[in-house]
C-alpha atoms as a PDB file:
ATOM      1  CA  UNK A   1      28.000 -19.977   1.700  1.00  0.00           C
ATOM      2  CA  UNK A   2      25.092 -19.131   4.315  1.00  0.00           C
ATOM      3  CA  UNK A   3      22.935 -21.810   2.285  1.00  0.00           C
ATOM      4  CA  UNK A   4      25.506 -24.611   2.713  1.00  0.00           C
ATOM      5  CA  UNK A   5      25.730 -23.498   5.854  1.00  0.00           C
ATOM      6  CA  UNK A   6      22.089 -23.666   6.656  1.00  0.00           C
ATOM      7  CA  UNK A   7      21.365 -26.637   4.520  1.00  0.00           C
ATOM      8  CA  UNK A   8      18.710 -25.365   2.697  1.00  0.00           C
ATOM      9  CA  UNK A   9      18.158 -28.235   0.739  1.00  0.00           C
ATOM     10  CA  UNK A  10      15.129 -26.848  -1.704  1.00  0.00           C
ATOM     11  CA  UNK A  11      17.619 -24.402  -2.930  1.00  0.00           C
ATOM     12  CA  UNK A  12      19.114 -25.825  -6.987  1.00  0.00           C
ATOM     13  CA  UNK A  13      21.235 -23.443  -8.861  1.00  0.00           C
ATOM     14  CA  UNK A  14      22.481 -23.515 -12.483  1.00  0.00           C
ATOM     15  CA  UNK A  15      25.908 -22.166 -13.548  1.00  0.00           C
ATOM     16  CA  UNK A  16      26.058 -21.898 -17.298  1.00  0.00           C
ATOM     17  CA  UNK A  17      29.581 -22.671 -17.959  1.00  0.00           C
ATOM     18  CA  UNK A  18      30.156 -21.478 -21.633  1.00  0.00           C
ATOM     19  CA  UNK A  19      33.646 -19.596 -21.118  1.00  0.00           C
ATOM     20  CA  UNK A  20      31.872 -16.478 -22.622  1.00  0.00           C
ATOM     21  CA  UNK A  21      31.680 -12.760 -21.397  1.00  0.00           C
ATOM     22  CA  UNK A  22      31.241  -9.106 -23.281  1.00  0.00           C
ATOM     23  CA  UNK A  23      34.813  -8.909 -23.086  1.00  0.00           C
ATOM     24  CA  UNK A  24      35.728 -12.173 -24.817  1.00  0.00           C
ATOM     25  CA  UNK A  25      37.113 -15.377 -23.273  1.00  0.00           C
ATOM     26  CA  UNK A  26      37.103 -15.327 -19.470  1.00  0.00           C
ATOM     27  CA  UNK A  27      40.368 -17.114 -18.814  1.00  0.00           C
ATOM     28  CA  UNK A  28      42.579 -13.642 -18.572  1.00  0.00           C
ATOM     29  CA  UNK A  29      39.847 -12.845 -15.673  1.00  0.00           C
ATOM     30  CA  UNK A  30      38.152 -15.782 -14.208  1.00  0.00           C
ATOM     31  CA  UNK A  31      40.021 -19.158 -13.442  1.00  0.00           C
ATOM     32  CA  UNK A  32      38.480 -20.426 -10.394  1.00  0.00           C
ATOM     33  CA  UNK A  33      37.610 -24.036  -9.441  1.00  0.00           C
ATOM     34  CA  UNK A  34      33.724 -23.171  -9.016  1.00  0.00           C
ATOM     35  CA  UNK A  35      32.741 -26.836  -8.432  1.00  0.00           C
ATOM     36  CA  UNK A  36      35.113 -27.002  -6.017  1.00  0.00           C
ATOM     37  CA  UNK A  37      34.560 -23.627  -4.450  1.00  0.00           C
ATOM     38  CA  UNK A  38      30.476 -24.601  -4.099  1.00  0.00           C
ATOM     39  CA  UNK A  39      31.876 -28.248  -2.620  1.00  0.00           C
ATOM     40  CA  UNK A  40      33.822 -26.045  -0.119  1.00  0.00           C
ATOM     41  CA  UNK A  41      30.526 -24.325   0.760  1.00  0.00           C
ATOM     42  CA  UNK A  42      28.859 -27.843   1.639  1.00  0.00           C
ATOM     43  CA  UNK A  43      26.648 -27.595  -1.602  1.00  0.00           C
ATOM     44  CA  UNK A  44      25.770 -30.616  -3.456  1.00  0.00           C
ATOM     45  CA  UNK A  45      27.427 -30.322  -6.926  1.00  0.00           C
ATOM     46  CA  UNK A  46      26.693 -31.844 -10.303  1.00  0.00           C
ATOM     47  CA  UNK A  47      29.173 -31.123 -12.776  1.00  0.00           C
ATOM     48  CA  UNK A  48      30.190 -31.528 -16.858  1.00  0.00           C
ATOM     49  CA  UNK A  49      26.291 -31.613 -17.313  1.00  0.00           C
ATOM     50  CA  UNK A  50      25.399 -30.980 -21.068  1.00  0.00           C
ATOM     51  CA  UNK A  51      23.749 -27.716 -21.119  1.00  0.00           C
ATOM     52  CA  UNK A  52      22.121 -28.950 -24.870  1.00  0.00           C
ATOM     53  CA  UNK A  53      21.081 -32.143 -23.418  1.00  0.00           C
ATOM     54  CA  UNK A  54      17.080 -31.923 -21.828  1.00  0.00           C
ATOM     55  CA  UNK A  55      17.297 -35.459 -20.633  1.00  0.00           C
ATOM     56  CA  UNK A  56      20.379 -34.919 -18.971  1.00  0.00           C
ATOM     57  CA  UNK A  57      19.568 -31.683 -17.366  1.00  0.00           C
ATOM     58  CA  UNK A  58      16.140 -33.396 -16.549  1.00  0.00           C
ATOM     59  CA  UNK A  59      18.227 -35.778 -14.938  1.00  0.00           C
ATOM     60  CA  UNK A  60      20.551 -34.264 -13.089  1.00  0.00           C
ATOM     61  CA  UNK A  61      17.342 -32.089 -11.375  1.00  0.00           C
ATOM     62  CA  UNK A  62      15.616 -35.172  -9.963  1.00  0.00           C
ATOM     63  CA  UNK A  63      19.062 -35.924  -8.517  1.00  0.00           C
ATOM     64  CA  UNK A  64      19.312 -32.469  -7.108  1.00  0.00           C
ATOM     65  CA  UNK A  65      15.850 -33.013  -5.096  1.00  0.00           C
ATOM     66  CA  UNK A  66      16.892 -36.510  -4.112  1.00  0.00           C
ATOM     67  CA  UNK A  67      19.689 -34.567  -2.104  1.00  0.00           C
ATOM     68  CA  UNK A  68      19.527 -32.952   1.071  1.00  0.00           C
ATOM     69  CA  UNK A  69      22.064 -30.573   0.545  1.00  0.00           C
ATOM     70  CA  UNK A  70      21.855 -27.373  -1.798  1.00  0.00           C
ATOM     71  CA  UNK A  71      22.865 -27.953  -5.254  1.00  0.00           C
ATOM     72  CA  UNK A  72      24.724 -26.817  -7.813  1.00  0.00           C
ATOM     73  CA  UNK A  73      24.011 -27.798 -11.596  1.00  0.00           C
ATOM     74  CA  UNK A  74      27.452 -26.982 -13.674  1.00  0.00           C
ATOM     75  CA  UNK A  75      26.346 -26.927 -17.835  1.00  0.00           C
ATOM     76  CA  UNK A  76      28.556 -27.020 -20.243  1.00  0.00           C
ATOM     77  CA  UNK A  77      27.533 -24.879 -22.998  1.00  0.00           C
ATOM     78  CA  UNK A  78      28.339 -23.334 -26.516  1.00  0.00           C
ATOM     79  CA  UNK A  79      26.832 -19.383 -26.695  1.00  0.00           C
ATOM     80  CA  UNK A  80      25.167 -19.294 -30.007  1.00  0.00           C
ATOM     81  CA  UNK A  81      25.112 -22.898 -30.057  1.00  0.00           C
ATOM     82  CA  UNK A  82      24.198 -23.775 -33.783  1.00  0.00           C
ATOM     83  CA  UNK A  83      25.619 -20.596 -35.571  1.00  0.00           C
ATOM     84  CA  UNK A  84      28.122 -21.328 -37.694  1.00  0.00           C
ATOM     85  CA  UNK A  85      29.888 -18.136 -37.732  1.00  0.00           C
ATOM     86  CA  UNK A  86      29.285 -16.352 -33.952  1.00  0.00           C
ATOM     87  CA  UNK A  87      28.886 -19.478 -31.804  1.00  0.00           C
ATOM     88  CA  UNK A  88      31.462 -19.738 -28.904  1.00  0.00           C
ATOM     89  CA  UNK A  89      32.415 -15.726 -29.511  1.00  0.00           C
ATOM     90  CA  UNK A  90      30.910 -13.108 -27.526  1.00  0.00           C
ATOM     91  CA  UNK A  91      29.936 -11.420 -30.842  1.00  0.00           C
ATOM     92  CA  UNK A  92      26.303 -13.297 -29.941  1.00  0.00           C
ATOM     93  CA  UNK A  93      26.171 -12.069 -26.648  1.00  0.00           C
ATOM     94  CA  UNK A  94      24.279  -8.786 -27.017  1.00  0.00           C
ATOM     95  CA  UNK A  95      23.510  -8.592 -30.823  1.00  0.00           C
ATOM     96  CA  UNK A  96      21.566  -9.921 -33.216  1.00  0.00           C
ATOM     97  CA  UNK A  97      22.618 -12.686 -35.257  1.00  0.00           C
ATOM     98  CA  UNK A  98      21.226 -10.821 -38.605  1.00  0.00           C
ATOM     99  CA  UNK A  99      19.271 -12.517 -40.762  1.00  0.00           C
ATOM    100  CA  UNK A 100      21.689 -14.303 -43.367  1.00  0.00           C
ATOM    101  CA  UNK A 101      23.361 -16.003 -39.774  1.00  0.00           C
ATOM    102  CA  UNK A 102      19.998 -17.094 -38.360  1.00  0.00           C
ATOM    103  CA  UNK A 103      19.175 -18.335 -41.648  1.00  0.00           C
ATOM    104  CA  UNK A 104      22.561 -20.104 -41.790  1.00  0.00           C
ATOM    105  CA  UNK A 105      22.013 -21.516 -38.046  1.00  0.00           C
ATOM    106  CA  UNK A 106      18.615 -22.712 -39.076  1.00  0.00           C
ATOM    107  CA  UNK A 107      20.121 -25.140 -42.066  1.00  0.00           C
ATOM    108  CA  UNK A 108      23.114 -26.106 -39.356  1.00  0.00           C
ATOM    109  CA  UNK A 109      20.273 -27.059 -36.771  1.00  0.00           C
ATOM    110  CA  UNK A 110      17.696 -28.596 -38.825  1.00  0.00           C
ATOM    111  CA  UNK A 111      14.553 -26.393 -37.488  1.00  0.00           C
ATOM    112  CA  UNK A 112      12.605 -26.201 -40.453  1.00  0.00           C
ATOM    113  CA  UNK A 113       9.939 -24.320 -38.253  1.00  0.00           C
ATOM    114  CA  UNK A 114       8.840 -20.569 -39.300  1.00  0.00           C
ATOM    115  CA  UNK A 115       9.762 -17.726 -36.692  1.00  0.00           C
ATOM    116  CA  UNK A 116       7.402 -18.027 -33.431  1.00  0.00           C
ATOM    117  CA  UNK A 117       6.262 -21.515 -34.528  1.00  0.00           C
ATOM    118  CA  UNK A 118       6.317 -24.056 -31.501  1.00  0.00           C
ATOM    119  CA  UNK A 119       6.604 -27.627 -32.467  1.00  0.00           C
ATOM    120  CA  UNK A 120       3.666 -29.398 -30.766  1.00  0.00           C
ATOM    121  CA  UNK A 121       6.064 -31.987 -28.936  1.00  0.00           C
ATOM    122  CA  UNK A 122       8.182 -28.823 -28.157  1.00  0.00           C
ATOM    123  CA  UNK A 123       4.937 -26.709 -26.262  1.00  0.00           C
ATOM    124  CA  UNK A 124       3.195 -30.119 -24.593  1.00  0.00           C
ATOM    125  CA  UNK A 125       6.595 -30.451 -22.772  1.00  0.00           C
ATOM    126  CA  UNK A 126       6.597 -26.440 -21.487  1.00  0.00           C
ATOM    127  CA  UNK A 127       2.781 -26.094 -20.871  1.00  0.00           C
ATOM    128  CA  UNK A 128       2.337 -26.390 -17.323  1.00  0.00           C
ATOM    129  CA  UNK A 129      -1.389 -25.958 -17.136  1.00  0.00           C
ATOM    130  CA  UNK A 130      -2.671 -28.985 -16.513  1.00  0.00           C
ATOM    131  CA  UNK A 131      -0.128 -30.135 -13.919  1.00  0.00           C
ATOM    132  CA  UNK A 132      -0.366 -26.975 -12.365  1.00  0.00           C
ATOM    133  CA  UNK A 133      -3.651 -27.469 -11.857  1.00  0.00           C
ATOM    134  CA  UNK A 134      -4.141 -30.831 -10.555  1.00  0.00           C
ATOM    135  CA  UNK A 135      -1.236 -29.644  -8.039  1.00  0.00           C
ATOM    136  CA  UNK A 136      -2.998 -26.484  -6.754  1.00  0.00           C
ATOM    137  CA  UNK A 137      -6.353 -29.038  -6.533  1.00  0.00           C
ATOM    138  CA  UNK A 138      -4.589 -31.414  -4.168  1.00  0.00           C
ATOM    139  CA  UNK A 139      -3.086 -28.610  -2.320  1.00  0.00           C
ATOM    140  CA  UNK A 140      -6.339 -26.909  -1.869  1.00  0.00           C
ATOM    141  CA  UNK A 141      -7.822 -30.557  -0.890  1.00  0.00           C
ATOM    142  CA  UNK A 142      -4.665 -31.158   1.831  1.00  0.00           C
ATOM    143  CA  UNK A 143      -5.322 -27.659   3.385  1.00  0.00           C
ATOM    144  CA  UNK A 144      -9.437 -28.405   3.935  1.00  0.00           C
ATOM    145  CA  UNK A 145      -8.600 -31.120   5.644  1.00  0.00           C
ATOM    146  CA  UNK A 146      -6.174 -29.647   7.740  1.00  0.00           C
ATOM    147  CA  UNK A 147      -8.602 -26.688   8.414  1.00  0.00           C
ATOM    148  CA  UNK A 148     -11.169 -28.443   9.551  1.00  0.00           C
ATOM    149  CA  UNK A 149      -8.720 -31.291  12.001  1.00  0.00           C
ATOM    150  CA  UNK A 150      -6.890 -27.610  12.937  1.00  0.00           C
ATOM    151  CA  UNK A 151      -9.014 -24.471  12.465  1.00  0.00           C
ATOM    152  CA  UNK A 152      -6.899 -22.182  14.876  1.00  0.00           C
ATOM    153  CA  UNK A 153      -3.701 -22.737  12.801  1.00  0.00           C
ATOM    154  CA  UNK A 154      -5.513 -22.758   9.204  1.00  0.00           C
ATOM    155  CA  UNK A 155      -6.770 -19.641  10.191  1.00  0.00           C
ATOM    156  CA  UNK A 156      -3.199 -18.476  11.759  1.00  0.00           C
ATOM    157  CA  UNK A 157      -1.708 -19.304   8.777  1.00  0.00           C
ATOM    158  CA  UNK A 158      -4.099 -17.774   6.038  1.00  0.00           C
ATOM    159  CA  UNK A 159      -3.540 -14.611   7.816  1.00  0.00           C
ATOM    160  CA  UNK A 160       0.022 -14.522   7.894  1.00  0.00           C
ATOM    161  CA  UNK A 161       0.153 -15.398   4.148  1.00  0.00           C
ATOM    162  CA  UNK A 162      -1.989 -12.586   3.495  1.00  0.00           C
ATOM    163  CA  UNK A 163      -0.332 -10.360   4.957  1.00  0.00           C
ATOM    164  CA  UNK A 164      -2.700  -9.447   7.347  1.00  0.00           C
ATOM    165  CA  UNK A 165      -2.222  -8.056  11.295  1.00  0.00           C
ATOM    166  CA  UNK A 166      -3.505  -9.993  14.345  1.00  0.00           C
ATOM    167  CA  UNK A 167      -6.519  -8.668  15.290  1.00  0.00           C
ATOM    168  CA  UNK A 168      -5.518  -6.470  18.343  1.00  0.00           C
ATOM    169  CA  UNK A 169      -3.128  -4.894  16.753  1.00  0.00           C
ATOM    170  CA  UNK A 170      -4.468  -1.566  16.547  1.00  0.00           C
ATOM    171  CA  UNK A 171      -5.615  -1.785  20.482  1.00  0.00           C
ATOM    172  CA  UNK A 172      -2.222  -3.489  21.369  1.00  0.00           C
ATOM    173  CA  UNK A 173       0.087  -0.816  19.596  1.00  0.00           C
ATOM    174  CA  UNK A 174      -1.242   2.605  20.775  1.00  0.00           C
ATOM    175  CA  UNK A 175      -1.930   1.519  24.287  1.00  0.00           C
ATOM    176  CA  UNK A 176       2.166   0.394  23.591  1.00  0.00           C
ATOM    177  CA  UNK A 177       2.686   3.940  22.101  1.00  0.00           C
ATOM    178  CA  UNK A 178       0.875   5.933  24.856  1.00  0.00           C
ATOM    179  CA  UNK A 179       2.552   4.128  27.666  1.00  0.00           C
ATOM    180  CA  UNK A 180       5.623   5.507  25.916  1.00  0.00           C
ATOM    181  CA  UNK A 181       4.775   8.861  25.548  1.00  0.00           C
ATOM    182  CA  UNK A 182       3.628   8.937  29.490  1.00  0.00           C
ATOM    183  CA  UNK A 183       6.965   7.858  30.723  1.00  0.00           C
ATOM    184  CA  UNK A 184       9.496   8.765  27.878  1.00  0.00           C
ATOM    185  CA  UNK A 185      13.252   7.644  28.499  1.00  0.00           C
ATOM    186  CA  UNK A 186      16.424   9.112  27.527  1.00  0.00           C
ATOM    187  CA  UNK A 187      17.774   6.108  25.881  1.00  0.00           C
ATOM    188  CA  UNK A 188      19.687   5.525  22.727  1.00  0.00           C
ATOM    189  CA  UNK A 189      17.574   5.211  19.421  1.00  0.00           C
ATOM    190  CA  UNK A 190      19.398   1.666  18.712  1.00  0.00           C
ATOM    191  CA  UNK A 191      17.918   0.773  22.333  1.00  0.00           C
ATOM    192  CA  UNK A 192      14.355   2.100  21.515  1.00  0.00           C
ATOM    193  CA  UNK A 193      14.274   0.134  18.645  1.00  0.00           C
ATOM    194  CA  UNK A 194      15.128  -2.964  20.574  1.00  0.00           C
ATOM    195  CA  UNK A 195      12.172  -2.293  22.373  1.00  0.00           C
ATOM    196  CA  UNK A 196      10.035  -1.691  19.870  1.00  0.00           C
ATOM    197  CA  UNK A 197      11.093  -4.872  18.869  1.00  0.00           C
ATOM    198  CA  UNK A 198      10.336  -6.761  22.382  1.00  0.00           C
ATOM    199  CA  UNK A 199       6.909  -5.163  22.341  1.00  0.00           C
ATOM    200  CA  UNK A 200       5.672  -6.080  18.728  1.00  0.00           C
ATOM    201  CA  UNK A 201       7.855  -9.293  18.264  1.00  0.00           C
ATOM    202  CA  UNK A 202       5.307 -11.142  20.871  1.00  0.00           C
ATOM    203  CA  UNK A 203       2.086 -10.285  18.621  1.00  0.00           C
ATOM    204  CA  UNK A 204       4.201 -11.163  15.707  1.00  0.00           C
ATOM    205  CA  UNK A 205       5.449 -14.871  15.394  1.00  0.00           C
ATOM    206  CA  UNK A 206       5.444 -13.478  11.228  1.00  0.00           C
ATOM    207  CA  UNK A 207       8.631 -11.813  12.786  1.00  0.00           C
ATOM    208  CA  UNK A 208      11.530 -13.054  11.398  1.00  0.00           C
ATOM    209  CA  UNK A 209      15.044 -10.739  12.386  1.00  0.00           C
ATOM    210  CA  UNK A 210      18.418 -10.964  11.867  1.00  0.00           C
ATOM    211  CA  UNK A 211      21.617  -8.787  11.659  1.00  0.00           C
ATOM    212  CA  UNK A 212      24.313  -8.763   9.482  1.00  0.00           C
ATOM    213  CA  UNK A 213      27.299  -9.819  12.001  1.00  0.00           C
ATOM    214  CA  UNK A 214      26.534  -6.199  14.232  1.00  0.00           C
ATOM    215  CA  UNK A 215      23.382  -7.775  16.464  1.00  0.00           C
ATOM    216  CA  UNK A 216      25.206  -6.558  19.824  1.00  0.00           C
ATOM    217  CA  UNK A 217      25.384  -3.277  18.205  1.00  0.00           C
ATOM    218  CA  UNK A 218      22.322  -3.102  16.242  1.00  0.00           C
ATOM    219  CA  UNK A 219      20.781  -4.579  19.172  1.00  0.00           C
ATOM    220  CA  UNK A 220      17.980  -6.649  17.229  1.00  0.00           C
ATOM    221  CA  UNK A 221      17.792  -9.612  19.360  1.00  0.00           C
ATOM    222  CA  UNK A 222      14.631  -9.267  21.823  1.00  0.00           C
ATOM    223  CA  UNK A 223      13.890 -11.811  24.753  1.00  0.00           C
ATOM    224  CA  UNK A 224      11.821 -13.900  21.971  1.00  0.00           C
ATOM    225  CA  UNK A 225      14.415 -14.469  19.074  1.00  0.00           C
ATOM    226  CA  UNK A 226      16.192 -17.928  18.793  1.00  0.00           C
ATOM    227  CA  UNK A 227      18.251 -18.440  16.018  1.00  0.00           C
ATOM    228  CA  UNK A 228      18.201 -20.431  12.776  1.00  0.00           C
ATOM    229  CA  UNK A 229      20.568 -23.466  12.217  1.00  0.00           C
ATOM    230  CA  UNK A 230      20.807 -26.622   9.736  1.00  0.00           C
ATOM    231  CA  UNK A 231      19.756 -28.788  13.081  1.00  0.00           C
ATOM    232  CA  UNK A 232      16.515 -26.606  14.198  1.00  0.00           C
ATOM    233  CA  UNK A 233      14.587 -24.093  11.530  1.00  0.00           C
ATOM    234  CA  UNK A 234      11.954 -23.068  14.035  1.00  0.00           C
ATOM    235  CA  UNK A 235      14.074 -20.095  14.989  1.00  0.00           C
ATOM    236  CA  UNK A 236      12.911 -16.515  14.136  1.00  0.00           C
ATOM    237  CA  UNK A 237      16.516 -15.109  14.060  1.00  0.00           C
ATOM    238  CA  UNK A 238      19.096 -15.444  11.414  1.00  0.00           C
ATOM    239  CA  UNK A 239      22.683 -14.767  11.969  1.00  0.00           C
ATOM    240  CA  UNK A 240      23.375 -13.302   8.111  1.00  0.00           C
ATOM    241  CA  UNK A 241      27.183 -12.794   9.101  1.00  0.00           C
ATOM    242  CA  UNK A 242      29.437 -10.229   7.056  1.00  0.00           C
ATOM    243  CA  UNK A 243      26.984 -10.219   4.258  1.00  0.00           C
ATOM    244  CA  UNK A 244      25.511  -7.067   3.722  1.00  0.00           C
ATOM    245  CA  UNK A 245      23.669  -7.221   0.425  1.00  0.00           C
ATOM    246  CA  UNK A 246      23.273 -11.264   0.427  1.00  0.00           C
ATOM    247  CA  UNK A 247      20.902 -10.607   3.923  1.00  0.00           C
ATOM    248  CA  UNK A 248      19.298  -7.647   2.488  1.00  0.00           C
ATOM    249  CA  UNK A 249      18.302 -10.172  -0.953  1.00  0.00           C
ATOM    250  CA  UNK A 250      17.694 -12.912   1.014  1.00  0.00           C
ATOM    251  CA  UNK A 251      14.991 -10.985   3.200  1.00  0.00           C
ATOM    252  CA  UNK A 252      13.634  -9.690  -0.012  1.00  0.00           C
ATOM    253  CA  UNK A 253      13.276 -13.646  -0.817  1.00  0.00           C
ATOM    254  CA  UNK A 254      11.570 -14.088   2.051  1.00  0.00           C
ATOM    255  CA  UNK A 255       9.234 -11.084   2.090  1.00  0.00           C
ATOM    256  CA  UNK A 256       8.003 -11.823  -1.450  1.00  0.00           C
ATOM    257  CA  UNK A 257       7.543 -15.514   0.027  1.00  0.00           C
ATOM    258  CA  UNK A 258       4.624 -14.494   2.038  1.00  0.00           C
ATOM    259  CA  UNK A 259       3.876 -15.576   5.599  1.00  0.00           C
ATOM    260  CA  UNK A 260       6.965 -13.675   7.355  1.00  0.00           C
ATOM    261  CA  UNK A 261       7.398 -10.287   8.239  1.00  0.00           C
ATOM    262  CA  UNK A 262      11.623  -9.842   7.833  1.00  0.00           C
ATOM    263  CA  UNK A 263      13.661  -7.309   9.435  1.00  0.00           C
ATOM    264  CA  UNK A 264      17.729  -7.066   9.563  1.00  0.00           C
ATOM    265  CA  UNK A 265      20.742  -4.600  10.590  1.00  0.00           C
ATOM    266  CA  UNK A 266      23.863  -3.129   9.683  1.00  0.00           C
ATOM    267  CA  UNK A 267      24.933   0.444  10.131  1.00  0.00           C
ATOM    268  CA  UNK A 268      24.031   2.937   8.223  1.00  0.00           C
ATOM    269  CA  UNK A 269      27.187   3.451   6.032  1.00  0.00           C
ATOM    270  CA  UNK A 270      27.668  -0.672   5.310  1.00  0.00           C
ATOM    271  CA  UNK A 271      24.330  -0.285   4.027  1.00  0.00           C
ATOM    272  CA  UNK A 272      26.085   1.254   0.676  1.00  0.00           C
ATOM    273  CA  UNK A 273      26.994  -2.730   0.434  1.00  0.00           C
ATOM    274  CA  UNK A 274      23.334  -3.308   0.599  1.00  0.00           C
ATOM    275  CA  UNK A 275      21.927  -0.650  -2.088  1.00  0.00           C
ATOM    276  CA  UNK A 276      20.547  -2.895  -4.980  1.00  0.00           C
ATOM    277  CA  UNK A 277      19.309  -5.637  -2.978  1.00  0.00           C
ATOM    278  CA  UNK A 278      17.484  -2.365  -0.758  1.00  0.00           C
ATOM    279  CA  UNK A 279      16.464  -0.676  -4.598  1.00  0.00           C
ATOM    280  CA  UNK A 280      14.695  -3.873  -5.618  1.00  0.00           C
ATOM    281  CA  UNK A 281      13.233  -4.028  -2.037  1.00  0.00           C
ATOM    282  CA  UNK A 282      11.687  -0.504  -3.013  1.00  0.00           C
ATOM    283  CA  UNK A 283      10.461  -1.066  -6.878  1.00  0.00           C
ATOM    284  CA  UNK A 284       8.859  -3.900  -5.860  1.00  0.00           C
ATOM    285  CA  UNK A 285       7.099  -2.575  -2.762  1.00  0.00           C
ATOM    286  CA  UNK A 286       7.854  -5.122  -0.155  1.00  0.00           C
ATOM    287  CA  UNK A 287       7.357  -5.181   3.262  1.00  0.00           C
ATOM    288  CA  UNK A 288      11.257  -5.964   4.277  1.00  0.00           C
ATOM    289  CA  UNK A 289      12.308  -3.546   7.290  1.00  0.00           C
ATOM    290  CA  UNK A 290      15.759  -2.773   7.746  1.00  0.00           C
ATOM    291  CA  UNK A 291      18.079  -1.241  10.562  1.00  0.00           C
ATOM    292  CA  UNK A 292      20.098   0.954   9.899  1.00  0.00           C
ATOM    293  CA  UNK A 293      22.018   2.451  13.344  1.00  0.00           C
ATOM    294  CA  UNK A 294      25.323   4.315  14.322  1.00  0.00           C
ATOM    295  CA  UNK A 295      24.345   7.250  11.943  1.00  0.00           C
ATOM    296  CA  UNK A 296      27.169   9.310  13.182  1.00  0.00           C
ATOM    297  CA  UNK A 297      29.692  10.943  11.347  1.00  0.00           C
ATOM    298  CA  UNK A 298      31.767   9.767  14.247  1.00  0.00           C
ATOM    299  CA  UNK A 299      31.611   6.168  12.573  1.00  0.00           C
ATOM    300  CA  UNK A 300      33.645   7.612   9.805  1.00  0.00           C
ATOM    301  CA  UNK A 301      37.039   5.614  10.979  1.00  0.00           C
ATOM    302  CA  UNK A 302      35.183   2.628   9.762  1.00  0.00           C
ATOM    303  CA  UNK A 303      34.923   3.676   6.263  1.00  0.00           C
ATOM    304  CA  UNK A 304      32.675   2.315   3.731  1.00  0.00           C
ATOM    305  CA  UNK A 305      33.210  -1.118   4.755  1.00  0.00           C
ATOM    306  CA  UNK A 306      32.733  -3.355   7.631  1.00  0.00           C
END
């Protein structure tokens, strides 16, 4: 929704449509329109795509980037595709064929190849390498040249993708911190953090905040933000909305990205919404800040919810 929303045309999804879950055949639990729901969301969608066909997955990618919009890629497909026994049943979802079935799907397919063989034709297609390569060259090439026409913002740049502070920082935040701590306030800890906020969001243009639909509460706006929309992305605020756990992956997105520093809000207890999206945040070490305020007992009318 947020992506349709914010046109984030880069952004190509698959759906594997095979009909399949653990359970067995989804139509006692699952009967929605998802083209149409994606159309709804003002995605780009490509549907009845053969999921066995390369060329027609192949095609149906170039028209994906030829669009501006975000798109969906709806594949038709059989699970266990070629097994003449388990194919279409969920009995291939999580267990092994067994070896008399894989030798049966073998005959049914034709692959005459041993087990871990890759048909030269089959690995020139998947080996990236060389491509790779000669992208990362030109890449390298385009950002010398823009160094040396724009050293300032190379430089800017190469230190925001590495993750690296501005060079005052150190000087910049304890004179912050001991101006604090010479004339402390009595002021809420939601309203010290929007401070803390105003003083580090102007060394920071990395900075990159939102809220998820509480940012008069959370108070995570500074004088500096300006927010995100499909018609301007040089904002450094975006408005997540309801979405507790979609803002908290999306910042993890962003963080892993490089180049941005990401922060967002809910209260405390709607961050229960927000727990795997936080636990990945954690295994994989990120730097993704979140906000969590109103930890009260007090909030407890609200339930777990927002």
């Amino acid at each position: 929704s947020l992506a349709g929303t914010l046109g984030l045309g880069k952004l190509i999804a698959f759906w594997d449509d095979n009909g399949i879950s653990i359970d067995g055949h989804v139509e006692g639990w699952f009967s929605d329109d998802t083209p149409k729901r994606f159309e709804s969301y003002g995605w780009h969608v490509i549907a009845a795509v053969d999921g066995h066909d390369p060329e027609a997955i192949n095609a149906a990618i170039h028209a994906a980037k030829a669009d501006p919009r975000p798109t969906l890629i709806c594949t038709k497909t059989i699970i266990g595709f070629g097994s003449p026994n388990k194919s279409g049943s969920h009995d291939c979802h999580g267990a092994p064929l067994g070896a008399d079935e894989i030798t049966a799907t073998r005959k049914q397919l034709g692959w005459e190849h041993g087990p871990f063989e890759i048909p030269a034709d089959v690995y020139a297609q998947w080996d990236a390498k060389e491509a790779g390569a000669a992208k990362e060259a030109a890449w390298n090439d385009k950002f010398a040249a823009y160094a040396a026409a724009f050293p300032k913002e190379a430089a800017e740049l190469k230190r925001r993708i590495n993750g690296e502070l501005p060079a005052e920082w150190e000087q910049k935040t304890s004179q912050i911190i001991a101006d604090l701590q010479a004339n402390p306030a009595n002021i809420a800890s939601r309203k010290a953090s929007q401070n803390a906020l105003e003083a580090f969001g102007q060394m920071l243009p990395e900075f990159l905040g939102g809220s998820a639909d509480l940012a008069p509460s959370n108070l995570t706006m500074w004088s500096g933000s300006k927010s995100v929309s499909a018609e301007d992305a040089s904002g450094n605020y975006i408005h997540y909305g309801v979405r507790e756990f979609g803002m908290t992956a999306i910042m993890n997105g962003i963080a892993l990205h490089g180049g941005f520093v990401p922060y967002g809000a809910t209260f405390l207890m709607f961050m229960e919404y927000a727990r795997n999206a936080m636990r990945m945040a954690a295994l994989m070490k990120i730097q993704n800040i979140q906000v969590y305020t109103h930890d009260s007992i007090g909030l407890g009318e609200d339930g777990p919810t927002h």
